[in-house]
N, C-alpha and C. Protein backbone atom coordinates (compact mmCIF):
# COMPACT_ATOMS: atom_id res chain seq x y z
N UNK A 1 0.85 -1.16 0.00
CA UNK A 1 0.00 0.00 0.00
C UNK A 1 0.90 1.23 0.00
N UNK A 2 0.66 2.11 -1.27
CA UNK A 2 1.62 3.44 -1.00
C UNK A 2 0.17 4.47 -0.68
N UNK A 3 1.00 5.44 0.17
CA UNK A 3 -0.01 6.41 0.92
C UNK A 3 0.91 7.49 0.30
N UNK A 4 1.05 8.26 -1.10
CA UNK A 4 1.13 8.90 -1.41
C UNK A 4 0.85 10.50 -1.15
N UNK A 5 1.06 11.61 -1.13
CA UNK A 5 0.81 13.08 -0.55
C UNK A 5 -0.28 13.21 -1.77
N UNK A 6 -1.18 14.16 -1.61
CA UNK A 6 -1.93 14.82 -2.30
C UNK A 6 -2.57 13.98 -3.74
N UNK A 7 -2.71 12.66 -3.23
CA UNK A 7 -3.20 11.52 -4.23
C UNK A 7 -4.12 10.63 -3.60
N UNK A 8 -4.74 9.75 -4.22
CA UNK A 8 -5.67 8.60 -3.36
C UNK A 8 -4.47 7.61 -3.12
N UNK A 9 -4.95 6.53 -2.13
CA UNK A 9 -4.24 5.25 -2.04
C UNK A 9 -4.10 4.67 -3.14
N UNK A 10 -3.02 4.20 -3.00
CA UNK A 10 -2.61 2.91 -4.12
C UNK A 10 -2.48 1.70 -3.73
N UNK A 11 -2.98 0.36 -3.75
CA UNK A 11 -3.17 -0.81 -2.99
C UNK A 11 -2.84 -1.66 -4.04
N UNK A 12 -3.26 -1.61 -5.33
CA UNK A 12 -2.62 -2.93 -6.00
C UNK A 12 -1.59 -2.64 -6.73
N UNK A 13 -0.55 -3.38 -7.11
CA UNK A 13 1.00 -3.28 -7.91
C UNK A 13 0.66 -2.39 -9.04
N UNK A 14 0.20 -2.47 -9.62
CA UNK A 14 0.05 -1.44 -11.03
C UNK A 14 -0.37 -0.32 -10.55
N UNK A 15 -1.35 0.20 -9.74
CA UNK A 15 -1.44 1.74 -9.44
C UNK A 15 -0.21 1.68 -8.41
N UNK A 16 0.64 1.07 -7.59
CA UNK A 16 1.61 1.75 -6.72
C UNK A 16 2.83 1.76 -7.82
N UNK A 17 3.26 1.09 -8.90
CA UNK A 17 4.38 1.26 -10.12
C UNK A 17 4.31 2.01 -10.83
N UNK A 18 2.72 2.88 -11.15
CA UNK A 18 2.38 4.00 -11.56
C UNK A 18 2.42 5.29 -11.34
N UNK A 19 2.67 5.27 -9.30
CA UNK A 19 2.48 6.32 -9.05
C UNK A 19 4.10 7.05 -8.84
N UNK A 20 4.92 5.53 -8.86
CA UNK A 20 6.40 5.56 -8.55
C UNK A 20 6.87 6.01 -9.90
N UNK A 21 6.06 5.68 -10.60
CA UNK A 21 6.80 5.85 -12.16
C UNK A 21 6.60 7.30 -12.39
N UNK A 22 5.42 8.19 -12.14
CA UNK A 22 5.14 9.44 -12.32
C UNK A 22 6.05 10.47 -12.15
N UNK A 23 6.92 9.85 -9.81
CA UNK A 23 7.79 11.21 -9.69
C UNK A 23 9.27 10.20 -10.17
N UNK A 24 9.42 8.61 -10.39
CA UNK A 24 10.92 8.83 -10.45
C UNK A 24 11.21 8.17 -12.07
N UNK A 25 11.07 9.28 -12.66
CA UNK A 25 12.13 9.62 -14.03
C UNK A 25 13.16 9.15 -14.13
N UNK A 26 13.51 9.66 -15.37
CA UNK A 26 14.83 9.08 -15.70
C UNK A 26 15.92 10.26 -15.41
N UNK A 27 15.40 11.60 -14.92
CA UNK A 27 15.84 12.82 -14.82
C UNK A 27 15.85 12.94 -13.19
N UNK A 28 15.44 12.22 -12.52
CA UNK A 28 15.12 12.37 -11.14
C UNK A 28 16.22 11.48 -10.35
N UNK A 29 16.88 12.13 -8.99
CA UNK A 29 17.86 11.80 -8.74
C UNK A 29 17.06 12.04 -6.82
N UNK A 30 17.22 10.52 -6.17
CA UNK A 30 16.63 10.36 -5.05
C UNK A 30 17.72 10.12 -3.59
N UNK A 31 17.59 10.34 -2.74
CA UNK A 31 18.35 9.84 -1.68
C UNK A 31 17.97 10.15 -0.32
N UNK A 32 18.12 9.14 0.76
CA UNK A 32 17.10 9.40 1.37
C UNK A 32 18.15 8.52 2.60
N UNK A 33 17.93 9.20 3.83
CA UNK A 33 18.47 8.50 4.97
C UNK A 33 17.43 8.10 6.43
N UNK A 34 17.93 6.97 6.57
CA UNK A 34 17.02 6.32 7.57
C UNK A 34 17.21 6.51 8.80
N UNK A 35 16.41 7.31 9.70
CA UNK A 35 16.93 7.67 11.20
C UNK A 35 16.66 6.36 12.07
N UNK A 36 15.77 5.68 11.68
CA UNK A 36 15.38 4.37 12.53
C UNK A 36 14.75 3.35 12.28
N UNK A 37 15.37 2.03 12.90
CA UNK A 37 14.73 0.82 12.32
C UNK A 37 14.71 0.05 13.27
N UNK A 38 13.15 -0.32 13.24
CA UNK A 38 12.81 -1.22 14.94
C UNK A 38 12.10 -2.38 14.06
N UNK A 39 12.35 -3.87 14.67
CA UNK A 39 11.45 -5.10 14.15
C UNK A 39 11.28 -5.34 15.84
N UNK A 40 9.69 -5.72 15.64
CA UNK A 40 8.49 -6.20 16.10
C UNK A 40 9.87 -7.12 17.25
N UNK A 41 9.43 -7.97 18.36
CA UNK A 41 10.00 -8.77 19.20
C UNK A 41 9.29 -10.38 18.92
N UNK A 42 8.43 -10.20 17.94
CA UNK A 42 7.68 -11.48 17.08
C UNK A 42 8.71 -11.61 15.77
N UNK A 43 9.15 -10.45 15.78
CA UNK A 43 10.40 -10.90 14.36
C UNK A 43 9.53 -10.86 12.77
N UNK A 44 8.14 -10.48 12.98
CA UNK A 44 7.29 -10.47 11.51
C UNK A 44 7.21 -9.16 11.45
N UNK A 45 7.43 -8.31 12.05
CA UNK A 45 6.68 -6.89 11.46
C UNK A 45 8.05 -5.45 12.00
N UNK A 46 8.42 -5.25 10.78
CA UNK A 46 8.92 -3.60 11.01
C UNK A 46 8.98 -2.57 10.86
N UNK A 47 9.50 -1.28 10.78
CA UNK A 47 8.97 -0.03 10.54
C UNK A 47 10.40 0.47 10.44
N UNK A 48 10.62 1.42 9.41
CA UNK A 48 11.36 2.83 9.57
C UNK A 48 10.97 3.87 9.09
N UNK A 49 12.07 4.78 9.73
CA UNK A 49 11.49 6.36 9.20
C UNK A 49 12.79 7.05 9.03
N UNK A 50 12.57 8.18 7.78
CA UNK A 50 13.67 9.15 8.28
C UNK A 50 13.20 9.95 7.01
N UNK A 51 14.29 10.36 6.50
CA UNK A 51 14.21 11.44 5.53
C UNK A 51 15.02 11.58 4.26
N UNK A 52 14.95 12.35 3.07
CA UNK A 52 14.25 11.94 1.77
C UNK A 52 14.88 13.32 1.25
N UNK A 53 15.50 13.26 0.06
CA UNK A 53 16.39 14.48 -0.95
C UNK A 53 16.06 14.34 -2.01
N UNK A 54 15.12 15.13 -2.91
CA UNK A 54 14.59 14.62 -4.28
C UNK A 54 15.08 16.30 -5.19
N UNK A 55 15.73 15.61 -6.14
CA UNK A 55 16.17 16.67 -7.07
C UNK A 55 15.35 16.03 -8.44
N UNK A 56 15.00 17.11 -9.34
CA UNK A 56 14.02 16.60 -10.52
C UNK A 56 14.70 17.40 -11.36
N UNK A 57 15.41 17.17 -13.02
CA UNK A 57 15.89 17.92 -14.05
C UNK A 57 15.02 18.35 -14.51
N UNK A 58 14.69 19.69 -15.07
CA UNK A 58 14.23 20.25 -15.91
C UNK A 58 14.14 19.71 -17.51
N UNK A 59 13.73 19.08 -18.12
CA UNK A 59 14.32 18.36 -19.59
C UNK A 59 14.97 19.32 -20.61
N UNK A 60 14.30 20.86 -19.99
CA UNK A 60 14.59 21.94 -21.20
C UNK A 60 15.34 22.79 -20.62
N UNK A 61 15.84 22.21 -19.10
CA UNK A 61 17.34 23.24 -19.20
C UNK A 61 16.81 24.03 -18.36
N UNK A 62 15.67 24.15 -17.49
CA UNK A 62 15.65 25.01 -16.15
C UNK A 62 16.03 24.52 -15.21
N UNK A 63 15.91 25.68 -14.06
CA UNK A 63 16.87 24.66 -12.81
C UNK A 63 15.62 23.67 -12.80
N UNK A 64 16.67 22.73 -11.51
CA UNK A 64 15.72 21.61 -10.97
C UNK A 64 14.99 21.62 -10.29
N UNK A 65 13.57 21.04 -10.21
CA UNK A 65 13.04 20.88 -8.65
C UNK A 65 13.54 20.42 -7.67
N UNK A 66 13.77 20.72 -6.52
CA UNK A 66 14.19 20.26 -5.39
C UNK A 66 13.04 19.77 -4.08
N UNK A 67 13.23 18.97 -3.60
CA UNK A 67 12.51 18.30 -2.44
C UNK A 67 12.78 17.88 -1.10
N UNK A 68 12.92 17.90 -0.03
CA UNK A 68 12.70 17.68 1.28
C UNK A 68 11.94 17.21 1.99
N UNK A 69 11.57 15.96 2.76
CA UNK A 69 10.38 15.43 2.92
C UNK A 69 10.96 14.19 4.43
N UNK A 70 10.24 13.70 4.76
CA UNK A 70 10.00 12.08 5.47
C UNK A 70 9.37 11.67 5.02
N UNK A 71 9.62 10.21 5.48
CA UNK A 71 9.07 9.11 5.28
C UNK A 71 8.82 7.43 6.23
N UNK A 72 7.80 6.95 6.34
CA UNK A 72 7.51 6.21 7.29
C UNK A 72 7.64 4.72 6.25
N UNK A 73 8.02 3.24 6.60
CA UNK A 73 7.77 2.18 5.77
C UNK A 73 7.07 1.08 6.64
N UNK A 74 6.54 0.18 6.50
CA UNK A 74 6.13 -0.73 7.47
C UNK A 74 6.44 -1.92 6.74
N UNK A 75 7.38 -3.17 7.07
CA UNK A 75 7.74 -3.92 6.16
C UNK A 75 7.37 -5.34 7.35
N UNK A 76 7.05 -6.45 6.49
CA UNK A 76 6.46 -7.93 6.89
C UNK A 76 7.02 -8.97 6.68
N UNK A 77 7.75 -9.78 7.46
CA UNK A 77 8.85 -10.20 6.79
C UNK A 77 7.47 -11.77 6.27
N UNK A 78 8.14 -12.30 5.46
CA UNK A 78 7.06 -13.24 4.36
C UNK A 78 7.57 -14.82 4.72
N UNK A 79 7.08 -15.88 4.34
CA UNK A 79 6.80 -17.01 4.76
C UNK A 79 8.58 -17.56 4.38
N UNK A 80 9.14 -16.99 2.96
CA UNK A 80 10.22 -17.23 2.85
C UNK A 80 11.38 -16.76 3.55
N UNK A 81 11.15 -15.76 4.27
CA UNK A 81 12.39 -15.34 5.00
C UNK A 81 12.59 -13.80 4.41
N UNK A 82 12.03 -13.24 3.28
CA UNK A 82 12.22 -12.07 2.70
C UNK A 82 11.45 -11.25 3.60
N UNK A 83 11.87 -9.98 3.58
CA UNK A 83 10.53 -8.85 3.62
C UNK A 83 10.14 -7.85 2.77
N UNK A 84 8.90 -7.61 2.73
CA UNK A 84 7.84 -7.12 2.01
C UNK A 84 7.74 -5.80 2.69
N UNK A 85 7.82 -4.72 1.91
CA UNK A 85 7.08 -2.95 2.32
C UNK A 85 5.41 -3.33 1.92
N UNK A 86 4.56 -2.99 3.42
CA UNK A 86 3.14 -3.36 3.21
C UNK A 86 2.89 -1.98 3.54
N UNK A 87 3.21 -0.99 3.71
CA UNK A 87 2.57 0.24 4.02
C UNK A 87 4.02 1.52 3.13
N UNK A 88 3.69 2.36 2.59
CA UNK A 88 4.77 3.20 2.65
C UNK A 88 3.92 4.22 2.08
N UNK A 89 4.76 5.26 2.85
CA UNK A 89 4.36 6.85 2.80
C UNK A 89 5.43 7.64 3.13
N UNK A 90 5.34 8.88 2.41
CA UNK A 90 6.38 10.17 2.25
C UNK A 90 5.43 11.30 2.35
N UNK A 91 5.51 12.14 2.83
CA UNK A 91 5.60 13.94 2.44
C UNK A 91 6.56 14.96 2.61
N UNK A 92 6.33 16.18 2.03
CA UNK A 92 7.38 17.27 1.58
C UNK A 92 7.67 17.89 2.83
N UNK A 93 8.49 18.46 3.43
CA UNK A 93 9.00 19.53 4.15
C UNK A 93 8.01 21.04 3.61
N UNK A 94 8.36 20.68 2.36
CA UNK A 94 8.07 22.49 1.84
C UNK A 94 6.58 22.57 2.04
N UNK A 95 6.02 23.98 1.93
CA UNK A 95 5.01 24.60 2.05
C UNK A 95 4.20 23.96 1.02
N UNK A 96 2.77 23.72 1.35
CA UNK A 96 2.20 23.39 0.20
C UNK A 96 1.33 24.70 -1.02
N UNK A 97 1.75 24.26 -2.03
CA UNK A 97 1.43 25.22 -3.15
C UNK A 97 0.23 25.47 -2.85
N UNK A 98 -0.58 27.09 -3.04
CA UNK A 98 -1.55 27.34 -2.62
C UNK A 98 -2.89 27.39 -4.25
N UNK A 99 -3.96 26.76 -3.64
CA UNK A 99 -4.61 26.57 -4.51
C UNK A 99 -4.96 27.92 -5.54
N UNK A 100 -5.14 28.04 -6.76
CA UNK A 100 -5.48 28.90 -7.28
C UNK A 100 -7.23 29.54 -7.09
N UNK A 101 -7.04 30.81 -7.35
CA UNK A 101 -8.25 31.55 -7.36
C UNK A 101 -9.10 31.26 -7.99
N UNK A 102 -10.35 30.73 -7.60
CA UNK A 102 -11.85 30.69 -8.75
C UNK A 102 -11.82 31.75 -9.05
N UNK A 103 -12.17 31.47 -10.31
CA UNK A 103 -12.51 32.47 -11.51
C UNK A 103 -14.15 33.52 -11.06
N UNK A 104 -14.33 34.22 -10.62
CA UNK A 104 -15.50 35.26 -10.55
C UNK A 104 -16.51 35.21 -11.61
């Protein structure tokens, strides 16, 4: 499940590869550091969080977008021994863009 900012949920693989595909380009350059990582004392269920550096190219040569944000993951570890992200969510640091004026 991605819990995306300013979007609906995404729950099945094709809308969450869709919504990943939207912000990370081939122009988009990500990095992101993890302040903390705790597993469950059952050993099935964990969580981290921390924070998130998103630079976006311009294609035509303006500066880049830049980004600042956290992010929370909740991961399950699976019958094989792997684990699975069953929850993930991010938002921005920055101010959110203010809606435009109805038209009169």
């Amino acid at each position: 499940m991605l819990l995306p900012p300013n979007a609906p949920v995404a729950t099945v693989r094709k809308a969450i590869r869709e919504s990943w595909a939207g912000l990370l380009g081939p122009n988009t350059a990500v990095s992101w550091r993890v302040s903390k990582v705790e597993v469950a004392k059952s050993g099935e269920l964990g969580y981290l969080y921390g924070t998130y550096s998103l630079s976006i190219e311009d294609p035509k040569g303006g500066p880049p977008v830049r980004d600042t944000g956290k992010l929370v993951e909740i991961w399950k570890k699976q019958p094989d021994g792997k684990w699975k992200c069953i929850v993930d969510t991010y938002n921005s640091d920055l101010p959110a863009t203010p809606a435009p004026e109805a038209k009169k």
